[in-house]
C-alpha atoms as a PDB file:
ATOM      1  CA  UNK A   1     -39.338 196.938-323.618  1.00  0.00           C
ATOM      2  CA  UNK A   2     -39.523 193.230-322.706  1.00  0.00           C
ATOM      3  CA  UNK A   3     -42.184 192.118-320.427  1.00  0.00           C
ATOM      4  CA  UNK A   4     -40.148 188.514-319.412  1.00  0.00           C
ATOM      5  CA  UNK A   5     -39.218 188.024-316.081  1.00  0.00           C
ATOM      6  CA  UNK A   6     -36.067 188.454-314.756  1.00  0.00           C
ATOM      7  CA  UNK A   7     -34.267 187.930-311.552  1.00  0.00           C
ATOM      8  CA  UNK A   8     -30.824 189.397-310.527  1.00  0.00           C
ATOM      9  CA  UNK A   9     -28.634 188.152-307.631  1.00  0.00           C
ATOM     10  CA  UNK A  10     -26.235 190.643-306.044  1.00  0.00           C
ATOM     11  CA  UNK A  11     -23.586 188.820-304.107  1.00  0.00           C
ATOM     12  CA  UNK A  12     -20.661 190.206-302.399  1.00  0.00           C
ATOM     13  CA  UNK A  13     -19.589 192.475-299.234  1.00  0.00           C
ATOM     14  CA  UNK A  14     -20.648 195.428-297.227  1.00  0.00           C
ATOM     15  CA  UNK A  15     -20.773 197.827-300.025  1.00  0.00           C
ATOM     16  CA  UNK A  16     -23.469 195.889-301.352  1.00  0.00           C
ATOM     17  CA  UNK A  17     -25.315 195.105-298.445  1.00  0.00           C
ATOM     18  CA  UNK A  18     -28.820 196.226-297.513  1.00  0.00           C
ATOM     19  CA  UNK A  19     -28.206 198.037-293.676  1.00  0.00           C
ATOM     20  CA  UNK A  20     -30.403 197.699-290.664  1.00  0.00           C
ATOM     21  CA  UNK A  21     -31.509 201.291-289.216  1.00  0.00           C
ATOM     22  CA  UNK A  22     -29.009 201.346-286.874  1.00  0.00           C
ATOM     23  CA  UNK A  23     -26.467 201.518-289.535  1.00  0.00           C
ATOM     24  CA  UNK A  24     -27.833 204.490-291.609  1.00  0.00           C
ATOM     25  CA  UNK A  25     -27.193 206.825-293.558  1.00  0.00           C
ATOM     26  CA  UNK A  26     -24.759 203.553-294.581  1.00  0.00           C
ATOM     27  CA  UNK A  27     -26.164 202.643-297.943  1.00  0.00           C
ATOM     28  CA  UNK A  28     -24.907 199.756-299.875  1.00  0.00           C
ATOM     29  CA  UNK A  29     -25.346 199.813-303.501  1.00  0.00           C
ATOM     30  CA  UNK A  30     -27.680 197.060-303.563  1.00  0.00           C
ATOM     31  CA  UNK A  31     -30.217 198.816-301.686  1.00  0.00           C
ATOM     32  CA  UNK A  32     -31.066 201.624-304.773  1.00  0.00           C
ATOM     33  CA  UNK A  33     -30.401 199.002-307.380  1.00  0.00           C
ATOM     34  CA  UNK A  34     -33.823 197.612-307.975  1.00  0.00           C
ATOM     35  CA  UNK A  35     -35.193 201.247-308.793  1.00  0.00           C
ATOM     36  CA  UNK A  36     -33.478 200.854-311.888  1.00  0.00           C
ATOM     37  CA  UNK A  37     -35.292 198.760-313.195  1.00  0.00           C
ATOM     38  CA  UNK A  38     -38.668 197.739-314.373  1.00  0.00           C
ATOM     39  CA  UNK A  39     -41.103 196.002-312.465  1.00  0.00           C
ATOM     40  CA  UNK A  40     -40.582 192.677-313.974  1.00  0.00           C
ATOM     41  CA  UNK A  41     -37.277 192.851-312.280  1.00  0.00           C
ATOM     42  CA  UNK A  42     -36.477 191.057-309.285  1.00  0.00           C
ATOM     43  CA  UNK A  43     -33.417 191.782-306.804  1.00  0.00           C
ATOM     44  CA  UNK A  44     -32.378 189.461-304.666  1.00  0.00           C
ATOM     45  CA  UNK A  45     -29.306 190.728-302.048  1.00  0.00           C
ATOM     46  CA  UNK A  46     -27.314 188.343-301.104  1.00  0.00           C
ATOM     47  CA  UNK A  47     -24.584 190.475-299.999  1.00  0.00           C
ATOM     48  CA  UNK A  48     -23.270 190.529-296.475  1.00  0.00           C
ATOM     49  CA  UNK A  49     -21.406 192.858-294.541  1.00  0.00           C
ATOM     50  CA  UNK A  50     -17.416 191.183-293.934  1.00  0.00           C
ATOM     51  CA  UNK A  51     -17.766 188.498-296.802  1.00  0.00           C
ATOM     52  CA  UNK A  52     -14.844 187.549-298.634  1.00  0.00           C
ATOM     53  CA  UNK A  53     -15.464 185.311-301.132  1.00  0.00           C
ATOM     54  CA  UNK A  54     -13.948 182.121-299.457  1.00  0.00           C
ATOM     55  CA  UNK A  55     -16.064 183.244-296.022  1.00  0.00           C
ATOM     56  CA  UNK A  56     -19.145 183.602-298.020  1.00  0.00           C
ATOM     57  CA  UNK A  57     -18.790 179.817-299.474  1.00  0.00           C
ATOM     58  CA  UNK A  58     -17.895 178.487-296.561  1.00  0.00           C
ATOM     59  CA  UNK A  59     -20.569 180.140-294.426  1.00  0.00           C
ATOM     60  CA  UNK A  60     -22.517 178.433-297.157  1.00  0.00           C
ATOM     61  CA  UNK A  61     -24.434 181.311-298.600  1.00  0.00           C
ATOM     62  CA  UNK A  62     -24.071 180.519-302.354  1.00  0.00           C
ATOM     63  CA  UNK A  63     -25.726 176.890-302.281  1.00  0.00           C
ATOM     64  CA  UNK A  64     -28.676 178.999-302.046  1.00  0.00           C
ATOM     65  CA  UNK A  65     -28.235 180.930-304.504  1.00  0.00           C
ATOM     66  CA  UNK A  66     -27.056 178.257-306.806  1.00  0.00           C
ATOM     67  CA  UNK A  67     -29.958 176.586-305.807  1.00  0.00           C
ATOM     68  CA  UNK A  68     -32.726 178.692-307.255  1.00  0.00           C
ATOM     69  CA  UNK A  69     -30.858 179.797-311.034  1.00  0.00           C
ATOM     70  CA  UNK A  70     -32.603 179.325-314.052  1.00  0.00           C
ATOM     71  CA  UNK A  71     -32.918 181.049-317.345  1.00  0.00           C
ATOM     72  CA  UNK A  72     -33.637 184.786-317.166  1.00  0.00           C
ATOM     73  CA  UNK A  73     -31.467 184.751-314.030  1.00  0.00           C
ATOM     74  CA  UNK A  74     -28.319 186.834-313.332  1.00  0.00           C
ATOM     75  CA  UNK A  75     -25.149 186.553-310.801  1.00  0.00           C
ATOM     76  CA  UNK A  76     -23.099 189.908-310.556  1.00  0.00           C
ATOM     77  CA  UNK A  77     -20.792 189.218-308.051  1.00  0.00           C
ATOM     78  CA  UNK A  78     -18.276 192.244-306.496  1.00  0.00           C
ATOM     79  CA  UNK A  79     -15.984 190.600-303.863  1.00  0.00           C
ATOM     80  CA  UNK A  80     -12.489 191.978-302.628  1.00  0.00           C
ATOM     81  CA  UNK A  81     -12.506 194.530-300.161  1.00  0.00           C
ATOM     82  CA  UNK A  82     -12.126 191.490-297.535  1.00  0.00           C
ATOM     83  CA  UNK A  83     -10.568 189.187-300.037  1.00  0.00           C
ATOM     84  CA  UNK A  84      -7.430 191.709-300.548  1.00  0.00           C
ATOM     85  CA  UNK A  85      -6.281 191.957-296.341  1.00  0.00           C
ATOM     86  CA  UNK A  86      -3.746 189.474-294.872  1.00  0.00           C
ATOM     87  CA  UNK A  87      -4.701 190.574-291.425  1.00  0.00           C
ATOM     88  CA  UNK A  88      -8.626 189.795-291.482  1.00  0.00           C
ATOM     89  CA  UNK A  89     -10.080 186.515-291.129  1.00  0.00           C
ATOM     90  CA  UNK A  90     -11.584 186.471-294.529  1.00  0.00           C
ATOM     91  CA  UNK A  91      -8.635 186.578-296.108  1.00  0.00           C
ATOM     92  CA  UNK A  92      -8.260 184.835-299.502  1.00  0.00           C
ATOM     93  CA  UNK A  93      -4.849 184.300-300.951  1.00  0.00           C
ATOM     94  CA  UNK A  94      -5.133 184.992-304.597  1.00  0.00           C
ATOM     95  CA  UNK A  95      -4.937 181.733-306.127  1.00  0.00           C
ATOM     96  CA  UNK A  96      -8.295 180.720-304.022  1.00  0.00           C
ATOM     97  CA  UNK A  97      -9.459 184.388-304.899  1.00  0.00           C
ATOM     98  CA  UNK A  98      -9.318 183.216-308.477  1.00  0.00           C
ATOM     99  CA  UNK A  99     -10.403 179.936-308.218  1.00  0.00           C
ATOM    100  CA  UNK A 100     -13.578 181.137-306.405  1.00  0.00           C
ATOM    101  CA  UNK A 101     -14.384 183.481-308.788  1.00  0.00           C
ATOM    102  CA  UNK A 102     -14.332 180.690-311.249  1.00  0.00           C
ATOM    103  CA  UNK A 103     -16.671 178.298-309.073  1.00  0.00           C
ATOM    104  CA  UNK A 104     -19.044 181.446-309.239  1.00  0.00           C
ATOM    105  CA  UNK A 105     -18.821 181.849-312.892  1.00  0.00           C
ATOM    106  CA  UNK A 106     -19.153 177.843-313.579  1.00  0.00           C
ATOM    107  CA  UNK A 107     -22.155 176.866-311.241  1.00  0.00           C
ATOM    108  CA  UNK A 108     -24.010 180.160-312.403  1.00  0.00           C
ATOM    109  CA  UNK A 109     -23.544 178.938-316.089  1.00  0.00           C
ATOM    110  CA  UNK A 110     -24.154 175.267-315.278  1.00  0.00           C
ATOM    111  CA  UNK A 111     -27.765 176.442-313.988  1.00  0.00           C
ATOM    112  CA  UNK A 112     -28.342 178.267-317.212  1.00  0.00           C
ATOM    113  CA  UNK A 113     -27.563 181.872-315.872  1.00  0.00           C
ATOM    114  CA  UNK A 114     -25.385 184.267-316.799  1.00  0.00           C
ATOM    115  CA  UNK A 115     -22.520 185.722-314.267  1.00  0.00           C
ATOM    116  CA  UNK A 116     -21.752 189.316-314.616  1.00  0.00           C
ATOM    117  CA  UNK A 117     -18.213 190.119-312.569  1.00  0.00           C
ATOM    118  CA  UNK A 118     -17.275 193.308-310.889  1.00  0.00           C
ATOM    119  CA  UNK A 119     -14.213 194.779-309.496  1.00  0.00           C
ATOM    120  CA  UNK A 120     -14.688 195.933-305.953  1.00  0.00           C
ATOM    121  CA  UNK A 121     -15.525 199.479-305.797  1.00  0.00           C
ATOM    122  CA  UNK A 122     -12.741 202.217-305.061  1.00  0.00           C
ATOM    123  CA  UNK A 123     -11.675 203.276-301.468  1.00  0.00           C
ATOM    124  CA  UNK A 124     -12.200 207.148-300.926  1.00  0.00           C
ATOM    125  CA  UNK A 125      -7.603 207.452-300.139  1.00  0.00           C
ATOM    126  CA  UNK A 126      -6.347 210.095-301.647  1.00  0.00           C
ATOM    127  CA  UNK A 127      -2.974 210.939-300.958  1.00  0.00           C
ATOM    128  CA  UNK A 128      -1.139 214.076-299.497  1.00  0.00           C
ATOM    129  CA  UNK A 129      -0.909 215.193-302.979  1.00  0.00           C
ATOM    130  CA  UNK A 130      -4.561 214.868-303.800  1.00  0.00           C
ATOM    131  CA  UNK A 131      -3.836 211.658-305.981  1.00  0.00           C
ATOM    132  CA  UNK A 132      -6.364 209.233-305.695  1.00  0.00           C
ATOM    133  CA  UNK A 133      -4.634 205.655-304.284  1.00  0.00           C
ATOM    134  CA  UNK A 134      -5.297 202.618-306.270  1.00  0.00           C
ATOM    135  CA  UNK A 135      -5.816 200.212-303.237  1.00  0.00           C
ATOM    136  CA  UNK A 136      -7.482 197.119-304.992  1.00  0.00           C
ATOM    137  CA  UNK A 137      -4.969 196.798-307.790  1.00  0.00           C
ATOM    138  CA  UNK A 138      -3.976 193.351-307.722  1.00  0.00           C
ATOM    139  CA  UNK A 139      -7.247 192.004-306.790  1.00  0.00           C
ATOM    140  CA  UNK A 140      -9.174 194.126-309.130  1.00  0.00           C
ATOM    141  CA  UNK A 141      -6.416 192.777-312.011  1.00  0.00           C
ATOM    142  CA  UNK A 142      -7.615 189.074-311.057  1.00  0.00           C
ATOM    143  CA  UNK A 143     -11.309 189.722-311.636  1.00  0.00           C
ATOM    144  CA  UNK A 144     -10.350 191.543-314.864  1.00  0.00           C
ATOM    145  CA  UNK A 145      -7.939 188.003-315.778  1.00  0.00           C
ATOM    146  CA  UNK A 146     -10.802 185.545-315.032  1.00  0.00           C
ATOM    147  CA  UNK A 147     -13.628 187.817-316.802  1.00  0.00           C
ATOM    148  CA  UNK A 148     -11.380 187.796-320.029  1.00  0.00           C
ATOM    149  CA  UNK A 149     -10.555 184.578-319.944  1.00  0.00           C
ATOM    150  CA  UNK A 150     -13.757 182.964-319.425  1.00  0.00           C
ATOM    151  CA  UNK A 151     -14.910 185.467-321.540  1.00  0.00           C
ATOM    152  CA  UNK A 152     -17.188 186.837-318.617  1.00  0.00           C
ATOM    153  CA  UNK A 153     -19.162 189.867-318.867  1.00  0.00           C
ATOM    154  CA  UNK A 154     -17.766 192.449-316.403  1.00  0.00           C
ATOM    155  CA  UNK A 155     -18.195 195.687-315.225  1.00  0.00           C
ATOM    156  CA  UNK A 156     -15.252 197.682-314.143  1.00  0.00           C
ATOM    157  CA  UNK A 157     -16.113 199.200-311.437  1.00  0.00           C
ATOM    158  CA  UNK A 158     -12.932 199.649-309.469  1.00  0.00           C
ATOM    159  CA  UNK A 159     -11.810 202.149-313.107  1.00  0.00           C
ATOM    160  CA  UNK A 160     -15.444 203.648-313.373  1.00  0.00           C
ATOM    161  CA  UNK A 161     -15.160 204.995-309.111  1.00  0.00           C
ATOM    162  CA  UNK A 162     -11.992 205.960-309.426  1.00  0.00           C
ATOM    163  CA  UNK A 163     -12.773 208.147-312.423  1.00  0.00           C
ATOM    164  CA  UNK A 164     -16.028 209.742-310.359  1.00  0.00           C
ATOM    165  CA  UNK A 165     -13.435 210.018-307.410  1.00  0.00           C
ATOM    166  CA  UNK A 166     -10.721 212.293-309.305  1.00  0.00           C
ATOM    167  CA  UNK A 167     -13.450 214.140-310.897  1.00  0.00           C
ATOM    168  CA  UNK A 168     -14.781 215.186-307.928  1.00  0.00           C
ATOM    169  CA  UNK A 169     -11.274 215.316-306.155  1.00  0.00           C
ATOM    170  CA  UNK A 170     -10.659 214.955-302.357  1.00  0.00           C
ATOM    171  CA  UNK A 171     -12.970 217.197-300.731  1.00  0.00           C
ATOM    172  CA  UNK A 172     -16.214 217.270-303.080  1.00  0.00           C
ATOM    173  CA  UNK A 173     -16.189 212.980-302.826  1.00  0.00           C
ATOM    174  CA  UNK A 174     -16.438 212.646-299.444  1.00  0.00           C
ATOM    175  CA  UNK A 175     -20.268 213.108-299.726  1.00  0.00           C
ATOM    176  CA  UNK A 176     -20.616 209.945-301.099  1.00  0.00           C
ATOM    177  CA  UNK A 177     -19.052 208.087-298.360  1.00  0.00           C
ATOM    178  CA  UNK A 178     -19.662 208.015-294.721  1.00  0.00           C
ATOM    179  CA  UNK A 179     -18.717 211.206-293.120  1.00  0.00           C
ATOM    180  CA  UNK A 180     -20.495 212.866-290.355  1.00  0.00           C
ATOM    181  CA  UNK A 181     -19.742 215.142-288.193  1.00  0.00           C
ATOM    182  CA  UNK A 182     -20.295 214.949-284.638  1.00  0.00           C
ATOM    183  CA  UNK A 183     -23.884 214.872-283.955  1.00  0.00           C
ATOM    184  CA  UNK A 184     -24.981 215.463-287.448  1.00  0.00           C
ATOM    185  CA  UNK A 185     -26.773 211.444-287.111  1.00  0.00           C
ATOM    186  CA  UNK A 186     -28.023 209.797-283.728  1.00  0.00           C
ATOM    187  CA  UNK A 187     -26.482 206.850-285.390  1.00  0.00           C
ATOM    188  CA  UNK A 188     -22.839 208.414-285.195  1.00  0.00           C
ATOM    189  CA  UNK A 189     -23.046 210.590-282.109  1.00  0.00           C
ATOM    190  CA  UNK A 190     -19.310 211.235-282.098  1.00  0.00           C
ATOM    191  CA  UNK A 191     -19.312 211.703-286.071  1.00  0.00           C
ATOM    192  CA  UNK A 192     -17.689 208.986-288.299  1.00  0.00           C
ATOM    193  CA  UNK A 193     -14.804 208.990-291.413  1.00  0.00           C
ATOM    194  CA  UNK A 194     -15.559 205.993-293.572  1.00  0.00           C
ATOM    195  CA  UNK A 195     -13.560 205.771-297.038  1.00  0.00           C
ATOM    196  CA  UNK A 196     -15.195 202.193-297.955  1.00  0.00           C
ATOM    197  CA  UNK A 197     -18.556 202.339-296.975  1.00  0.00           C
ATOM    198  CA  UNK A 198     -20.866 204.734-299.245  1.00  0.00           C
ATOM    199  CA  UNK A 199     -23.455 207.177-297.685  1.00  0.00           C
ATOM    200  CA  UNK A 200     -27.262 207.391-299.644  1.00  0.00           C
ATOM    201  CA  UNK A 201     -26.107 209.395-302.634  1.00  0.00           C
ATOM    202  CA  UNK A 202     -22.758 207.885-302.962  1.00  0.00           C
ATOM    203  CA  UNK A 203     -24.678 204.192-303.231  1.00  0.00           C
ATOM    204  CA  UNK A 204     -26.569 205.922-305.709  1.00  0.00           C
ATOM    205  CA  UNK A 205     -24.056 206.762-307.784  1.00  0.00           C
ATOM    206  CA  UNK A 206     -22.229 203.981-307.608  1.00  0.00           C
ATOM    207  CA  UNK A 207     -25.262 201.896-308.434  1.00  0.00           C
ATOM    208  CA  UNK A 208     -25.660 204.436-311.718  1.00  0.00           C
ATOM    209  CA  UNK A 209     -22.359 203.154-312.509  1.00  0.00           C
ATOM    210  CA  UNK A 210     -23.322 199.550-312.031  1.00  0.00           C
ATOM    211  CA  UNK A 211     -26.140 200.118-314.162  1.00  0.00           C
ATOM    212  CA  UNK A 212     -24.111 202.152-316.914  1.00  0.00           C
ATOM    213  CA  UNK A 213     -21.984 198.960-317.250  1.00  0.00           C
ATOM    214  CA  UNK A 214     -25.034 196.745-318.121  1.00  0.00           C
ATOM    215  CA  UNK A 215     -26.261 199.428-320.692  1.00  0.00           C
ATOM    216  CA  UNK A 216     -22.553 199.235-322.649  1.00  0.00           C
ATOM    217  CA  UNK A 217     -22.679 195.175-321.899  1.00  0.00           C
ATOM    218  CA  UNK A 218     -26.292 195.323-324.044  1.00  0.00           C
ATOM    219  CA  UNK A 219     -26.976 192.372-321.480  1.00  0.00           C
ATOM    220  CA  UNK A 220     -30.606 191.437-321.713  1.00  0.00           C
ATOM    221  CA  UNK A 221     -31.087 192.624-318.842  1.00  0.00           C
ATOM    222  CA  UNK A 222     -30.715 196.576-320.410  1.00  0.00           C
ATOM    223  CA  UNK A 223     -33.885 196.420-321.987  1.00  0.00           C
ATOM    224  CA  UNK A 224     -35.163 196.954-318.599  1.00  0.00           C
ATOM    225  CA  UNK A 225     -33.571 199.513-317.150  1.00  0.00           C
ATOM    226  CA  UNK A 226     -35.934 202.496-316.440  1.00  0.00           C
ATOM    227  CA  UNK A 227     -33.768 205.773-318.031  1.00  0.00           C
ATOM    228  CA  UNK A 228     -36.826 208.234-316.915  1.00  0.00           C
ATOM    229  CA  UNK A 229     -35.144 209.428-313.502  1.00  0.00           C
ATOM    230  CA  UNK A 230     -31.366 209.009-314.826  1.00  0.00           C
END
């Protein structure tokens, strides 16, 4: 296993996010990522709750990240649950949704790093049937264009949680999002449905499949992964 140092940047939205107390069980995927990995790992979260990618630019939270690449350094960036919705604030028509993706990919490389692009994570809607809807499929098509060609590495992680969704089916999957009933958290007094945001296992999982991607990339960055607990 190697010994060099190596940093990864997660940047991105809500199910990504670390969550204050207040918020939990709501677990975003970045928050059991690290344990993945050895310890010459680091993790840095950049990911916010409500960021699009043309909200997180212009609330200027990349120049930071940009800022502090180097060698050894990674950028896997999951963006389009806020992108994809004409009636939010963050919305990004998908022209700008591309050409974003592309400033992400091109400053990352510039600094000598190497970008690593994700389709946004499936939404727990399954139909009256019990078929699984495919709500990111335009947006998750323009990650897929810009990955292949600017021959990107990328992680498909829209396909990959839609395949753990059907598997499971409509009642067994709604563990790993956030549903309480009434009273079963102090957090969620009155009980909560949430088909976006994932609840501790279901970030787990999620972040399995996140790190299942890197292992069939044979990024670099695999020969760290820590396969003990998995």
């Amino acid at each position: 296993m190697s010994s060099e140092s190596v940093t990864v940047h997660l940047i991105g939205d809500s199910t990504i996010a670390e969550k204050s107390e207040s918020a939990r069980p709501e677990t975003g995927w970045g928050m059991p990522f690290p344990s993945y990995f050895d310890d010459s790992v680091t993790v840095v979260n950049h990911a916010r709750n409500g960021r699009s990618t043309s909200s997180f630019l212009e609330e200027g939270r990349w120049q930071p990240v940009v800022r502090d690449l180097a060698e050894n350094h990674y950028v896997f960036v999951q963006f389009g649950h806020n992108d994809e919705v004409p009636s939010k604030d963050r919305y990004t028509p998908k022209p700008q949704f591309e050409a974003n993706l592309e400033k992400f990919v091109g400053e990352t490389r510039e600094r000598g790093g190497t970008p690593v692009l994700l389709t946004p994570i499936a939404r727990r809607h399954f139909d009256e049937e019990g078929t699984l809807e495919d709500t990111h499929r335009e947006y998750s098509e323009i990650v897929r264009t810009v990955a292949r060609e600017a021959n990107v590495p990328f992680i498909d992680a829209d396909a990959e949680s839609q395949s753990l969704l059907r598997e499971l089916g409509p009642e067994a999957s709604k563990r790993l999002y956030l549903h309480l009933s009434p009273g079963e958290h102090p957090n969620y007094p009155d009980g909560v449905t949430d088909d976006t945001h994932f609840s501790e296992e279901g970030a787990r999982r999620m972040a399995e499949l996140v790190v299942d991607g890197i292992e069939a990339l044979d990024l670099g960055l695999a020969d760290h992964v820590v396969t003990d607990d998995r």
